[in-house]
N, C-alpha and C. Protein backbone atom coordinates (compact mmCIF):
# COMPACT_ATOMS: atom_id res chain seq x y z
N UNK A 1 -15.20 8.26 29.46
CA UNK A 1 -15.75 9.55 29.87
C UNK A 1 -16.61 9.36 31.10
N UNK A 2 -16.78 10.37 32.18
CA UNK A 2 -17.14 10.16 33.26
C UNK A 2 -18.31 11.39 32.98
N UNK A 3 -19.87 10.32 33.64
CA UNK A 3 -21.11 11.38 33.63
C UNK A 3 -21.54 10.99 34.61
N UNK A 4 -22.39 11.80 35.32
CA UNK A 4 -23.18 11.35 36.36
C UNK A 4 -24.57 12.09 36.62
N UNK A 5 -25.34 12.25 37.58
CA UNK A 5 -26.63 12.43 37.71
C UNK A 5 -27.16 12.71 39.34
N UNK A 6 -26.66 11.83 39.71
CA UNK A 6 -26.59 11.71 41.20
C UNK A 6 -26.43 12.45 41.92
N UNK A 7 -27.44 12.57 43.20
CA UNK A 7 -27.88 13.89 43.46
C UNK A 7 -27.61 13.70 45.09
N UNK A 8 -26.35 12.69 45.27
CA UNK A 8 -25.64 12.62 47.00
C UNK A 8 -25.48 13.80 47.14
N UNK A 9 -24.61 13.91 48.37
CA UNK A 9 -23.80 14.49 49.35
C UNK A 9 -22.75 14.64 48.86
N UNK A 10 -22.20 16.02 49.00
CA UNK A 10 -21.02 16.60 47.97
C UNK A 10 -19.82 16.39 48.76
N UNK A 11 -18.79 15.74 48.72
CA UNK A 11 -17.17 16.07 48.89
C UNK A 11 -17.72 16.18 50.76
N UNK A 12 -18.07 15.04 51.62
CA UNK A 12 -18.71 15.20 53.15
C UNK A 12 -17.13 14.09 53.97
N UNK A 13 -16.98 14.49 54.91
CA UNK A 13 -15.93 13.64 55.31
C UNK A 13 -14.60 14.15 54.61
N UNK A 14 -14.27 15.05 54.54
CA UNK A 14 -13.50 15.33 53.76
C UNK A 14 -12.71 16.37 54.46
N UNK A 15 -11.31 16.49 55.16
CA UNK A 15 -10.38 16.99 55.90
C UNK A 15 -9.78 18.00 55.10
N UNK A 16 -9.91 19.18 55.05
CA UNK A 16 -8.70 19.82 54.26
C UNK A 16 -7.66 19.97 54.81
N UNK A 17 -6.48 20.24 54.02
CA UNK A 17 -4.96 19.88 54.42
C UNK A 17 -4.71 20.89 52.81
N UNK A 18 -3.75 22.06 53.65
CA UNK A 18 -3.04 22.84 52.53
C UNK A 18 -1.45 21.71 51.94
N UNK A 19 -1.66 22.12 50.76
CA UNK A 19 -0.93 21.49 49.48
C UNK A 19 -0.46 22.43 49.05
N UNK A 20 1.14 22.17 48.89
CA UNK A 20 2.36 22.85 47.57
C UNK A 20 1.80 22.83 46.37
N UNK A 21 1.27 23.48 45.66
CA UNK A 21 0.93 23.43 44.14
C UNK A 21 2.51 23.32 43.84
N UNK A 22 2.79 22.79 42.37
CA UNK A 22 3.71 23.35 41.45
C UNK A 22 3.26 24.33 40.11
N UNK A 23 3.63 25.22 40.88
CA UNK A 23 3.10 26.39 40.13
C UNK A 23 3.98 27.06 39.06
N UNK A 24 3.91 27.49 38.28
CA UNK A 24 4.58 28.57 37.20
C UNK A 24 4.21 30.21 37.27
N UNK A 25 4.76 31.46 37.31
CA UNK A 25 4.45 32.31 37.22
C UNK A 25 3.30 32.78 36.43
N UNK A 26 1.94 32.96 37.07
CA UNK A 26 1.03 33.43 35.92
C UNK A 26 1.05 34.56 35.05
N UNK A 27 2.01 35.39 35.24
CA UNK A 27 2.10 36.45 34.38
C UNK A 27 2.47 35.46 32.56
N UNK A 28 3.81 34.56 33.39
CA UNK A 28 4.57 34.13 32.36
C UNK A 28 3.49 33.36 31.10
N UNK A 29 2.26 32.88 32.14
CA UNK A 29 1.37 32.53 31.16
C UNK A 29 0.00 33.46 30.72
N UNK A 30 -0.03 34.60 31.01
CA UNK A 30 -0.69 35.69 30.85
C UNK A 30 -1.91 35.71 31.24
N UNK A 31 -1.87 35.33 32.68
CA UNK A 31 -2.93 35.26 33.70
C UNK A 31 -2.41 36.52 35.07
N UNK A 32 -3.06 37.31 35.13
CA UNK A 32 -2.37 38.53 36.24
C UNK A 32 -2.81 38.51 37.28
N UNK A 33 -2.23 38.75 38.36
CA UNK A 33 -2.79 38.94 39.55
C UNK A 33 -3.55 39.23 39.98
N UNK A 34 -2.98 40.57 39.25
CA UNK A 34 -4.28 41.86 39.51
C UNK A 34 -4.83 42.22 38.19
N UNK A 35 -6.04 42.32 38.80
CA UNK A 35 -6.61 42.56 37.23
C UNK A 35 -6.22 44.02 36.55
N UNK A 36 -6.50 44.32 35.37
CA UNK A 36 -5.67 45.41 34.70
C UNK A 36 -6.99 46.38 34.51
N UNK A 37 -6.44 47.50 33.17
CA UNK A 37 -7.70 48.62 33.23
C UNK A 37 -9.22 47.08 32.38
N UNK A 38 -9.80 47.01 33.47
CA UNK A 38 -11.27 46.68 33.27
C UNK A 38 -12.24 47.24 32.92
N UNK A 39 -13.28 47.09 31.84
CA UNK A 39 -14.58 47.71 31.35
C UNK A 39 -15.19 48.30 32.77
N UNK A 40 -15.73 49.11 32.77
CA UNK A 40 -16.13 49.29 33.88
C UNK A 40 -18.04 48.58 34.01
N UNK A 41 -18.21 47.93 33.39
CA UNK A 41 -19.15 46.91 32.99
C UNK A 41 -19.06 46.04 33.90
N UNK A 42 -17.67 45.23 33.56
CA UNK A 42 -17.42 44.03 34.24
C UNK A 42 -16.65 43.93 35.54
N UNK A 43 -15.99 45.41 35.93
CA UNK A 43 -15.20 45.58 36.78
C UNK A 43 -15.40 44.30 38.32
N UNK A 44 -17.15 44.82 38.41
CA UNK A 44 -17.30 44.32 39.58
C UNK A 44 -17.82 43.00 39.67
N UNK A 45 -17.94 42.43 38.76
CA UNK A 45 -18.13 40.82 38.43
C UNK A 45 -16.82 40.09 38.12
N UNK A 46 -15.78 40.60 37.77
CA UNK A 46 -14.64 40.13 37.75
C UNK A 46 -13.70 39.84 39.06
N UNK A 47 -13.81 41.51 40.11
CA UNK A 47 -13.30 41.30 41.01
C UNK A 47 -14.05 40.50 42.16
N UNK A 48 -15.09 40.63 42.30
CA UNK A 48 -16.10 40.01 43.83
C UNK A 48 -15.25 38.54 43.72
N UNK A 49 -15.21 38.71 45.31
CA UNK A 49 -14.93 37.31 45.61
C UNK A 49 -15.93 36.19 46.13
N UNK A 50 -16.91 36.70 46.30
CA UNK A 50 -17.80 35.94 46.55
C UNK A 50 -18.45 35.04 45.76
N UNK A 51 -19.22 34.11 45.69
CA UNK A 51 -19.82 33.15 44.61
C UNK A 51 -20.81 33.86 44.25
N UNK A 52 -19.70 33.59 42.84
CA UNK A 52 -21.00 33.99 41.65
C UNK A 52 -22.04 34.00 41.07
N UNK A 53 -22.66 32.30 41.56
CA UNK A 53 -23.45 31.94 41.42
C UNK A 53 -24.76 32.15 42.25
N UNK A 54 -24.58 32.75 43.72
CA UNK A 54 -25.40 33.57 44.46
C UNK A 54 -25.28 35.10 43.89
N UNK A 55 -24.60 35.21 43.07
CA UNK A 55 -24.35 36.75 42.83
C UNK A 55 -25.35 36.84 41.60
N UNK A 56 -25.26 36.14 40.37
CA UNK A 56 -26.45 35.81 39.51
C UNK A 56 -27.28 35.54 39.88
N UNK A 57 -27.84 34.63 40.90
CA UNK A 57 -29.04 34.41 41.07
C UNK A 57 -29.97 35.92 41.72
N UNK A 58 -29.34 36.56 42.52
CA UNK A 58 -29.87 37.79 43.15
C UNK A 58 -30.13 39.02 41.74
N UNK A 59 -29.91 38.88 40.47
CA UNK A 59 -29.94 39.47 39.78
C UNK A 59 -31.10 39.05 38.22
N UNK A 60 -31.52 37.92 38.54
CA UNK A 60 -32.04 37.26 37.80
C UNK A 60 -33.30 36.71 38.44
N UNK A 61 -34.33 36.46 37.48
CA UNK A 61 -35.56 35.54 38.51
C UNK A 61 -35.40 33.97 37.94
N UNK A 62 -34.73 33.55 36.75
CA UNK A 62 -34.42 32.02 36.30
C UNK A 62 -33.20 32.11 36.39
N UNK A 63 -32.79 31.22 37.08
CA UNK A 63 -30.80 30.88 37.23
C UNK A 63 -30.81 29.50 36.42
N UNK A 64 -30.06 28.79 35.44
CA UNK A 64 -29.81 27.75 35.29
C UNK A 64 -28.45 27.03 34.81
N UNK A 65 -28.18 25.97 35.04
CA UNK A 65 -26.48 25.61 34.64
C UNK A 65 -26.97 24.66 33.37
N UNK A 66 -26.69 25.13 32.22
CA UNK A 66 -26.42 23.86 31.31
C UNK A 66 -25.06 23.38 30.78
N UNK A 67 -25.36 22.07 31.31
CA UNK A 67 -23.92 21.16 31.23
C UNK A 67 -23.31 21.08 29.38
N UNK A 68 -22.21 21.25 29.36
CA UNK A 68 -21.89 21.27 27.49
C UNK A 68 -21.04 20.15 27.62
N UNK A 69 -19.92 19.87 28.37
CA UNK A 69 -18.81 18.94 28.20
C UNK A 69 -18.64 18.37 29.46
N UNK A 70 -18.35 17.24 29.72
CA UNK A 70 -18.09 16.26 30.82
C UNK A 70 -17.08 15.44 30.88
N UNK A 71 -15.74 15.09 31.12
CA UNK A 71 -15.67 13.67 31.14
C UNK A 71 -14.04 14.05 31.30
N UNK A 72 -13.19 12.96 30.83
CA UNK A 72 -11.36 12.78 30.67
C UNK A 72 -10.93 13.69 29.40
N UNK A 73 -9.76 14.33 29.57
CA UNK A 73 -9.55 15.13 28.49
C UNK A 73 -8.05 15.61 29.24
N UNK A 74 -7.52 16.22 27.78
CA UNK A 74 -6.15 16.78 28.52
C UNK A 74 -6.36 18.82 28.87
N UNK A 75 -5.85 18.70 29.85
CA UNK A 75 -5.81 20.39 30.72
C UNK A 75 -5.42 21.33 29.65
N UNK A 76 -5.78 22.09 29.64
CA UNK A 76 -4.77 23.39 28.50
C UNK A 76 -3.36 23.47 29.12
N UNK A 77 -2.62 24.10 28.39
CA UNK A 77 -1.04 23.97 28.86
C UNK A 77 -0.82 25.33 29.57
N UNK A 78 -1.99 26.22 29.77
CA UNK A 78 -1.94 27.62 31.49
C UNK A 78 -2.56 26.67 32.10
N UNK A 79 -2.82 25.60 31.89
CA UNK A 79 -3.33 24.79 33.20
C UNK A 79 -2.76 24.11 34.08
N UNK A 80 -2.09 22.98 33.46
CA UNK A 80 -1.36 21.85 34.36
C UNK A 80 -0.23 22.24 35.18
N UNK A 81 0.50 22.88 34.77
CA UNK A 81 1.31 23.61 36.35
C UNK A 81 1.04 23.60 37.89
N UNK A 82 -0.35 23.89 37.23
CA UNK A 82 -1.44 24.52 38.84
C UNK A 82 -1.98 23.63 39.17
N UNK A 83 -1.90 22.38 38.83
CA UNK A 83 -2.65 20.72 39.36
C UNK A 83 -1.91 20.06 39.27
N UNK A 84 -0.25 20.20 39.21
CA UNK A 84 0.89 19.23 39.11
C UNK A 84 0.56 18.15 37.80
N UNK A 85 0.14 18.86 36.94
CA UNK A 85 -0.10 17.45 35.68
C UNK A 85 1.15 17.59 34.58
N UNK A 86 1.06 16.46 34.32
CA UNK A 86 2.49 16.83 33.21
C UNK A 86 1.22 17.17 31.85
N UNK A 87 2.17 17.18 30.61
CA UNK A 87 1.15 17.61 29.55
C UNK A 87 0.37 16.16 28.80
N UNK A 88 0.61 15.10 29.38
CA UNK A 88 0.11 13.84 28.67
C UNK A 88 -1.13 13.71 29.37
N UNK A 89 -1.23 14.03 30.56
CA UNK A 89 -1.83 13.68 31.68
C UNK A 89 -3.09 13.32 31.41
N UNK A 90 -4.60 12.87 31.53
CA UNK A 90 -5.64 13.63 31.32
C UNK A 90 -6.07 13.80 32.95
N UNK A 91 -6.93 14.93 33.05
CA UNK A 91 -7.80 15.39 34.00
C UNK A 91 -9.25 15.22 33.58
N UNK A 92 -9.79 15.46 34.24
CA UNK A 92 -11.53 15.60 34.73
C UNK A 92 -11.79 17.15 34.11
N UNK A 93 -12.94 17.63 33.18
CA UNK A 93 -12.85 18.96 32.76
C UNK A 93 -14.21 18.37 32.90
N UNK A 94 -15.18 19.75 33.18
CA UNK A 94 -16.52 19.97 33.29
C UNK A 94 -16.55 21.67 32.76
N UNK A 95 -17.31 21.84 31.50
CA UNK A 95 -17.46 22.80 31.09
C UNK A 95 -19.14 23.17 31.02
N UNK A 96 -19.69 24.53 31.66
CA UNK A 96 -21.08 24.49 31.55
C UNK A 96 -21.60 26.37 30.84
N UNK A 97 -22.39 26.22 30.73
CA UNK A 97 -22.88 27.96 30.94
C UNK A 97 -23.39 27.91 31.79
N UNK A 98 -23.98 29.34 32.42
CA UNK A 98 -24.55 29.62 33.24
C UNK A 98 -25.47 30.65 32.96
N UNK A 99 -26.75 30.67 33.06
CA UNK A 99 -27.74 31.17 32.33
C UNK A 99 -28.33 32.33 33.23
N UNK A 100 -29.18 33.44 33.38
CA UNK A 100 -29.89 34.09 33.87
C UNK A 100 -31.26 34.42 32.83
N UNK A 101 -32.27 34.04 33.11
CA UNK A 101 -33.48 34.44 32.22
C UNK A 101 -33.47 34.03 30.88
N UNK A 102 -32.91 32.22 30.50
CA UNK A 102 -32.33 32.12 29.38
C UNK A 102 -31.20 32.67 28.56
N UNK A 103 -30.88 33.56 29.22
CA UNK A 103 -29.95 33.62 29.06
C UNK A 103 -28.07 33.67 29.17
N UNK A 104 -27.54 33.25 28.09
CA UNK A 104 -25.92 32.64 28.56
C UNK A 104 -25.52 34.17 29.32
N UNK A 105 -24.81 33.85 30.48
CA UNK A 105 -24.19 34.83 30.49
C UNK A 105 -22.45 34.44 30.99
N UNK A 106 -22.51 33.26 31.43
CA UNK A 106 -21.16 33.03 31.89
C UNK A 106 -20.69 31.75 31.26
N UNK A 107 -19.39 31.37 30.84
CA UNK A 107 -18.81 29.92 30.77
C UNK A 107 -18.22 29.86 31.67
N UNK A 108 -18.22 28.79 31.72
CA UNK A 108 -17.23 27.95 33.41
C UNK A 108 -16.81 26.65 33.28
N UNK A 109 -15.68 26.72 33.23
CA UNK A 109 -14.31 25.55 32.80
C UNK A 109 -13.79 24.78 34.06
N UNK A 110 -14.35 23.51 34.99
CA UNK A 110 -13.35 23.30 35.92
C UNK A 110 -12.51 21.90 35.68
N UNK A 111 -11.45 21.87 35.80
CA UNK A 111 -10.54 20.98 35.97
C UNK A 111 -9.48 20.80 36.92
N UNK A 112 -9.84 18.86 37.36
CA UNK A 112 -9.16 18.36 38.18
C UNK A 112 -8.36 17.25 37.84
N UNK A 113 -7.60 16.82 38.69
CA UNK A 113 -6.64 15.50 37.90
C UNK A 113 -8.01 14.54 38.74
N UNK A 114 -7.14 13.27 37.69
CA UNK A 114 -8.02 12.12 38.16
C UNK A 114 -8.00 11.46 39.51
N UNK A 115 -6.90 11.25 40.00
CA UNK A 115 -7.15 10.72 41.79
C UNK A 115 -7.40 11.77 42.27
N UNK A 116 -8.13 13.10 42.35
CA UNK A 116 -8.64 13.85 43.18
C UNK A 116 -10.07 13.69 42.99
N UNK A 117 -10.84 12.04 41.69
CA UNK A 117 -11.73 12.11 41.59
C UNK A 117 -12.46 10.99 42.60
N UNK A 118 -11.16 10.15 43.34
CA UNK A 118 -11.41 8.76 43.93
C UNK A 118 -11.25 9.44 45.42
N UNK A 119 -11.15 10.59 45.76
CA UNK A 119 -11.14 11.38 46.91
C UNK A 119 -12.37 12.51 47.13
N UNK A 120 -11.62 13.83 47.71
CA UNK A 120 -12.30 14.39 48.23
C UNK A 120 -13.20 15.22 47.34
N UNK A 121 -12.83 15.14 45.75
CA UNK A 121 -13.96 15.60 45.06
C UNK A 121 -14.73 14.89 44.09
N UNK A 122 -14.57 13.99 44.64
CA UNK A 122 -15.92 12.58 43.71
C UNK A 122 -16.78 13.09 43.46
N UNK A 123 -17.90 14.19 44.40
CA UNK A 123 -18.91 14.41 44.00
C UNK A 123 -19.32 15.22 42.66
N UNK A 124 -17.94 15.61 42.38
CA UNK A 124 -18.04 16.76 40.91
C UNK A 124 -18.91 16.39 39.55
N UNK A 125 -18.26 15.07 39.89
CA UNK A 125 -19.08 14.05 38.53
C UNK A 125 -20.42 13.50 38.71
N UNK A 126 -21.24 14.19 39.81
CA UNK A 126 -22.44 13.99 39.75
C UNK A 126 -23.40 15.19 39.83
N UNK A 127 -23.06 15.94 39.48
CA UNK A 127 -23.09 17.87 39.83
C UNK A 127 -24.48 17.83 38.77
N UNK A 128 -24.33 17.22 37.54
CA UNK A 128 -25.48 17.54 36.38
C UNK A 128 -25.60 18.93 36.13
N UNK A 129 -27.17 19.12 36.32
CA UNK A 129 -27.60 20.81 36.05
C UNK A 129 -27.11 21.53 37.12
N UNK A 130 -26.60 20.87 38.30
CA UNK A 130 -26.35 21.85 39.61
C UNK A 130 -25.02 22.39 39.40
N UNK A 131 -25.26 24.08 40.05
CA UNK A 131 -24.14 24.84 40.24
C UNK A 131 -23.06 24.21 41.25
N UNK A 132 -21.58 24.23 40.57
CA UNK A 132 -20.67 23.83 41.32
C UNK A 132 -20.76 25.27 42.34
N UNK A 133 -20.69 26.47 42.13
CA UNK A 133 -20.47 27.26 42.97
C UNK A 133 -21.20 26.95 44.11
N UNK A 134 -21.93 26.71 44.60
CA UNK A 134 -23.14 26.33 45.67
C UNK A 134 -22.09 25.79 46.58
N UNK A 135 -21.79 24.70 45.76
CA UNK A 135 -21.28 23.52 47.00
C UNK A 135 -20.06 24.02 46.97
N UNK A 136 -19.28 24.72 46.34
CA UNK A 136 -17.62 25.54 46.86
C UNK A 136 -17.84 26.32 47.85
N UNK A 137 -18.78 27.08 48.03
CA UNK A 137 -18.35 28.06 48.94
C UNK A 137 -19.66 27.83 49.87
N UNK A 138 -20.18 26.64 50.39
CA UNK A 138 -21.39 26.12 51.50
C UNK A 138 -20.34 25.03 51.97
N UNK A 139 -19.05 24.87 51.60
CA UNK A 139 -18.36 23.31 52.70
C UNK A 139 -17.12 24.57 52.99
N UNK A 140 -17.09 24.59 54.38
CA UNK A 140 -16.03 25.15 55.54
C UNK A 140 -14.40 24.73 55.06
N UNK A 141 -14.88 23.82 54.47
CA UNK A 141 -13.22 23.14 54.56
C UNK A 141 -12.69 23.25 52.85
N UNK A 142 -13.05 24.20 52.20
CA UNK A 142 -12.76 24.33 51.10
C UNK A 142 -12.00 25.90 50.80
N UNK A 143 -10.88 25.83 50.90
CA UNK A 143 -9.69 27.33 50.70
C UNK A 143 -9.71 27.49 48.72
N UNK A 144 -10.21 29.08 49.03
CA UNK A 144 -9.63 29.22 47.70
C UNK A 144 -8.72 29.90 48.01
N UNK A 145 -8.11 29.59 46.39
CA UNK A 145 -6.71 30.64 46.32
C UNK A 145 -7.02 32.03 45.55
N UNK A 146 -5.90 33.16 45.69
CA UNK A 146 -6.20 34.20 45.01
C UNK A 146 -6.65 33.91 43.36
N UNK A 147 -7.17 35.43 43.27
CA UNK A 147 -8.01 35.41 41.54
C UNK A 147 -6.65 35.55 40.78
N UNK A 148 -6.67 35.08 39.61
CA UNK A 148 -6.14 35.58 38.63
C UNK A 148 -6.62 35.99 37.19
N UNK A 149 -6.30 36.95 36.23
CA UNK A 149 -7.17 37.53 35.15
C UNK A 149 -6.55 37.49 34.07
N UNK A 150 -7.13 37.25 33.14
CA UNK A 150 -6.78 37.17 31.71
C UNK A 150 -8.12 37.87 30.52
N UNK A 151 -7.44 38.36 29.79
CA UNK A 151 -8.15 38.95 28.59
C UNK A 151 -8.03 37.36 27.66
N UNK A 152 -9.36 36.89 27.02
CA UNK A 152 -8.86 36.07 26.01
C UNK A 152 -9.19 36.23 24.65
N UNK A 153 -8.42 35.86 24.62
CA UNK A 153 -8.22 36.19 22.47
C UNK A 153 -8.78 34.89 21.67
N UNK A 154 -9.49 35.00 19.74
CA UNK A 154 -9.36 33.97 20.01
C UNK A 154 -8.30 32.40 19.62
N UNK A 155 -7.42 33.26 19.85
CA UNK A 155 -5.84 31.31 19.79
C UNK A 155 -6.25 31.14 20.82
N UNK A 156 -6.76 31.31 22.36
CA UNK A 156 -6.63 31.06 23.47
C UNK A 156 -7.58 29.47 23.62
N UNK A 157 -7.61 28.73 23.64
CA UNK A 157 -8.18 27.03 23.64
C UNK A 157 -9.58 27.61 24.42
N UNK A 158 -9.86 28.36 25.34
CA UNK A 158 -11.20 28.51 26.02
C UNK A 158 -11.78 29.29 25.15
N UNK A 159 -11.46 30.07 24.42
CA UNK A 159 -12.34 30.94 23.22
C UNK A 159 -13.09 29.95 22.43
N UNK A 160 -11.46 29.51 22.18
CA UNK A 160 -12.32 28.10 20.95
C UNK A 160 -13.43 27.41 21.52
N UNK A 161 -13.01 26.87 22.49
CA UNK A 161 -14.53 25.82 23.33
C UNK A 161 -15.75 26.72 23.36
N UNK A 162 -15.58 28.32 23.97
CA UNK A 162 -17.01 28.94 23.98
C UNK A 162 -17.53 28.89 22.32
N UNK A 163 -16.42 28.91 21.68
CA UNK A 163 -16.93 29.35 20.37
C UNK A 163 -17.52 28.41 19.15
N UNK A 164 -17.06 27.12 20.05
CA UNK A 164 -17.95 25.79 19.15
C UNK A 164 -19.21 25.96 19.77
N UNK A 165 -19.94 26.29 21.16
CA UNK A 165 -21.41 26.59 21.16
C UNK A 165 -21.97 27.54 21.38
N UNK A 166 -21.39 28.95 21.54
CA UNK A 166 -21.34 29.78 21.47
C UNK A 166 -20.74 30.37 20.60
N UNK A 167 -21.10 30.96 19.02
CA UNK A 167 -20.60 31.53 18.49
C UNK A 167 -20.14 33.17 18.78
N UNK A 168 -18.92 33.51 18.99
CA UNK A 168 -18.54 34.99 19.53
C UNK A 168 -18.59 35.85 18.32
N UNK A 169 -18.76 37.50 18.38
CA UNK A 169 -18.61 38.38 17.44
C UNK A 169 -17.36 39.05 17.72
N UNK A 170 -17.19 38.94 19.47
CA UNK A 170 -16.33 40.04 19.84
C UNK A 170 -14.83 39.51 20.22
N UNK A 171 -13.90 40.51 19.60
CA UNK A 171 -12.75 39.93 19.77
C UNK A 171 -11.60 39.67 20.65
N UNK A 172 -12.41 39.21 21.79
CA UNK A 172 -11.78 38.90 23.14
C UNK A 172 -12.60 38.85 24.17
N UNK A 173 -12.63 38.09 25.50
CA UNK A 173 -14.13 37.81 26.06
C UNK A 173 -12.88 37.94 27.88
N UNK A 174 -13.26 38.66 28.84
CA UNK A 174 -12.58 38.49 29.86
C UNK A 174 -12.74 37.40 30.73
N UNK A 175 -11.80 37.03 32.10
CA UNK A 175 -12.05 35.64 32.14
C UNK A 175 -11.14 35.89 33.42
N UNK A 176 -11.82 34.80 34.72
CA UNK A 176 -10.94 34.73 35.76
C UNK A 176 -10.64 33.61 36.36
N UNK A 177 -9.55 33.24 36.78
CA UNK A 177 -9.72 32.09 37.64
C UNK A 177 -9.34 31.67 38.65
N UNK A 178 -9.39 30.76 39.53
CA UNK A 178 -8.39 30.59 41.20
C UNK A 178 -8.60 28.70 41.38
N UNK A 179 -7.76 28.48 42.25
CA UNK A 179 -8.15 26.89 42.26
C UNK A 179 -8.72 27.05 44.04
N UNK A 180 -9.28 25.81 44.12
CA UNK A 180 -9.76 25.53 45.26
C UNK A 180 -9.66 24.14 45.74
N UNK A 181 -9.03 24.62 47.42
CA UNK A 181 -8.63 22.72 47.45
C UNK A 181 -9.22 22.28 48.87
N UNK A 182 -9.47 21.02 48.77
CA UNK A 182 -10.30 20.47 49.63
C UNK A 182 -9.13 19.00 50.00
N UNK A 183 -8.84 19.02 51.10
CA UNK A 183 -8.41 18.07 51.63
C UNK A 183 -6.83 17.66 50.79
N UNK A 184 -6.67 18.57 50.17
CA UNK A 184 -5.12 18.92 50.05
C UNK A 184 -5.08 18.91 47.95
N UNK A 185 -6.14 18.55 47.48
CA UNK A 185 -6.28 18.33 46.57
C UNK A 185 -7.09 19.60 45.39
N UNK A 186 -6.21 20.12 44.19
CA UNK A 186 -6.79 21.48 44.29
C UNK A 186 -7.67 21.46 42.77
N UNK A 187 -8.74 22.50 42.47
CA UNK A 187 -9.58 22.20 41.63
C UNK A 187 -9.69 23.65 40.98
N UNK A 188 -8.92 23.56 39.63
CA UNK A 188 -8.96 24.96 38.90
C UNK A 188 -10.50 25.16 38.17
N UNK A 189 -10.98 26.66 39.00
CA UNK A 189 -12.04 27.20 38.10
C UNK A 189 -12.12 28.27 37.41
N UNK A 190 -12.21 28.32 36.00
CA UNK A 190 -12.06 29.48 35.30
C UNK A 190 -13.48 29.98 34.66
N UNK A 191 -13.70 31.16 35.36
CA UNK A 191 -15.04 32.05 34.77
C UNK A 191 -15.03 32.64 33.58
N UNK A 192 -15.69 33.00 32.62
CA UNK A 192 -15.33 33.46 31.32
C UNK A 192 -16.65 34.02 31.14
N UNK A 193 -16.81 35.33 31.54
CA UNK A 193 -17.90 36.35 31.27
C UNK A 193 -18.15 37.35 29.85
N UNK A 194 -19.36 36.44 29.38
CA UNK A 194 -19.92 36.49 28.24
C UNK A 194 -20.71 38.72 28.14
N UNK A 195 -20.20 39.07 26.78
CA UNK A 195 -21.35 40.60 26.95
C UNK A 195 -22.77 40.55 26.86
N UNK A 196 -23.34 39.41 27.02
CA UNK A 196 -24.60 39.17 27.82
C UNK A 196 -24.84 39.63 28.76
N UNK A 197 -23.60 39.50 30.14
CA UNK A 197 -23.61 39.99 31.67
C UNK A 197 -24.22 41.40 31.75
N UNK A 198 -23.53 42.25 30.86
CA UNK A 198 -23.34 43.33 30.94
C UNK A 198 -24.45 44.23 31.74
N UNK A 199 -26.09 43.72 31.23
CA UNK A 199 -27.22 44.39 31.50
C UNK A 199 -27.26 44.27 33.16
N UNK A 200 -26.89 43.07 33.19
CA UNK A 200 -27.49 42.65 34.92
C UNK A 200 -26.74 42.99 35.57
């Protein structure tokens, strides 16, 4: 298992170069393009493209990331398509909340394969309490790709994970995600907005 602490210079020297994903139709895995009829709650936290994590903080006076899971593990199977992994594979998964005023309001799932950890995103594994969003959208050379949306239920494997530390009442939690690649190498992040958000 891979932890770290270390508080370098994030993913610096680092050339981006667009990359062929091997991709699968996300509908086919019930991830949509476009997002569908939305709460009108969450409408606009689902769609903004901007980082979220400047988007919470402007709404909150305590922002904090607590780290839950770290290390080698295998991708969910809507995952590996979108990082070229077969299903044996393991990747790099970093799962955290994201807090406003103590409180949870977001989960956030990212996963990468492993030689994208001896490259341009080494620094992931030293992130700790710090927001990955910060350093995604503050380095020039980092392309995201379009959003995609999913309602999740809970069979869905990310329910389950919120729901070992987060116990849920409600029966389905919305959720978005896009990958982002840096130097040709791409890094799926999936948001999963808790009815905590709702107030802020």
């Amino acid at each position: 298992m891979v932890h770290g602490t270390h508080r370098g210079q994030l993913w610096h020297n680092a050339d981006f170069t667009q990359q062929r994903l091997h991709t699968v139709s996300d509908t086919q895995r019930g991830w949509l393009s476009r997002p569908p009829a939305l709460p009108r709650s969450l409408r606009r936290w689902l769609c903004d493209s901007g980082s979220l994590t400047r988007r919470l903080k402007a709404r909150c006076t305590r922002f904090s990331v607590s780290p839950l899971t770290t290390g080698l593990a295998r991708a969910n199977a809507d995952e590996t398509a979108l990082l070229g992994l077969s299903g044996r594979q393991l990747a790099y998964v970093r799962d955290v909340t994201l807090r406003c005023d103590d409180q949870v309001v977001v989960f956030a799932h990212s996963v990468l394969t492993r030689k994208s950890l001896r490259g341009a995103w080494n620094g992931i594994t030293h992130l700790g309490s710090r927001p990955l969003g910060e350093a995604l959208f503050n380095n020039p050379r980092i392309r995201r790709q379009a959003l995609a949306y999913r309602k999740l239920r809970p069979h869905h494997p990310l329910f389950r994970r919120i729901n070992l530390h987060l116990p849920q009442t409600e029966c389905c939690l919305w959720a978005r995600r896009s990958v982002f690649c840096l130097a040709g190498h791409p890094l799926l992040v999936t948001e999963v907005f808790l009815p905590s958000i709702t107030p802020l």
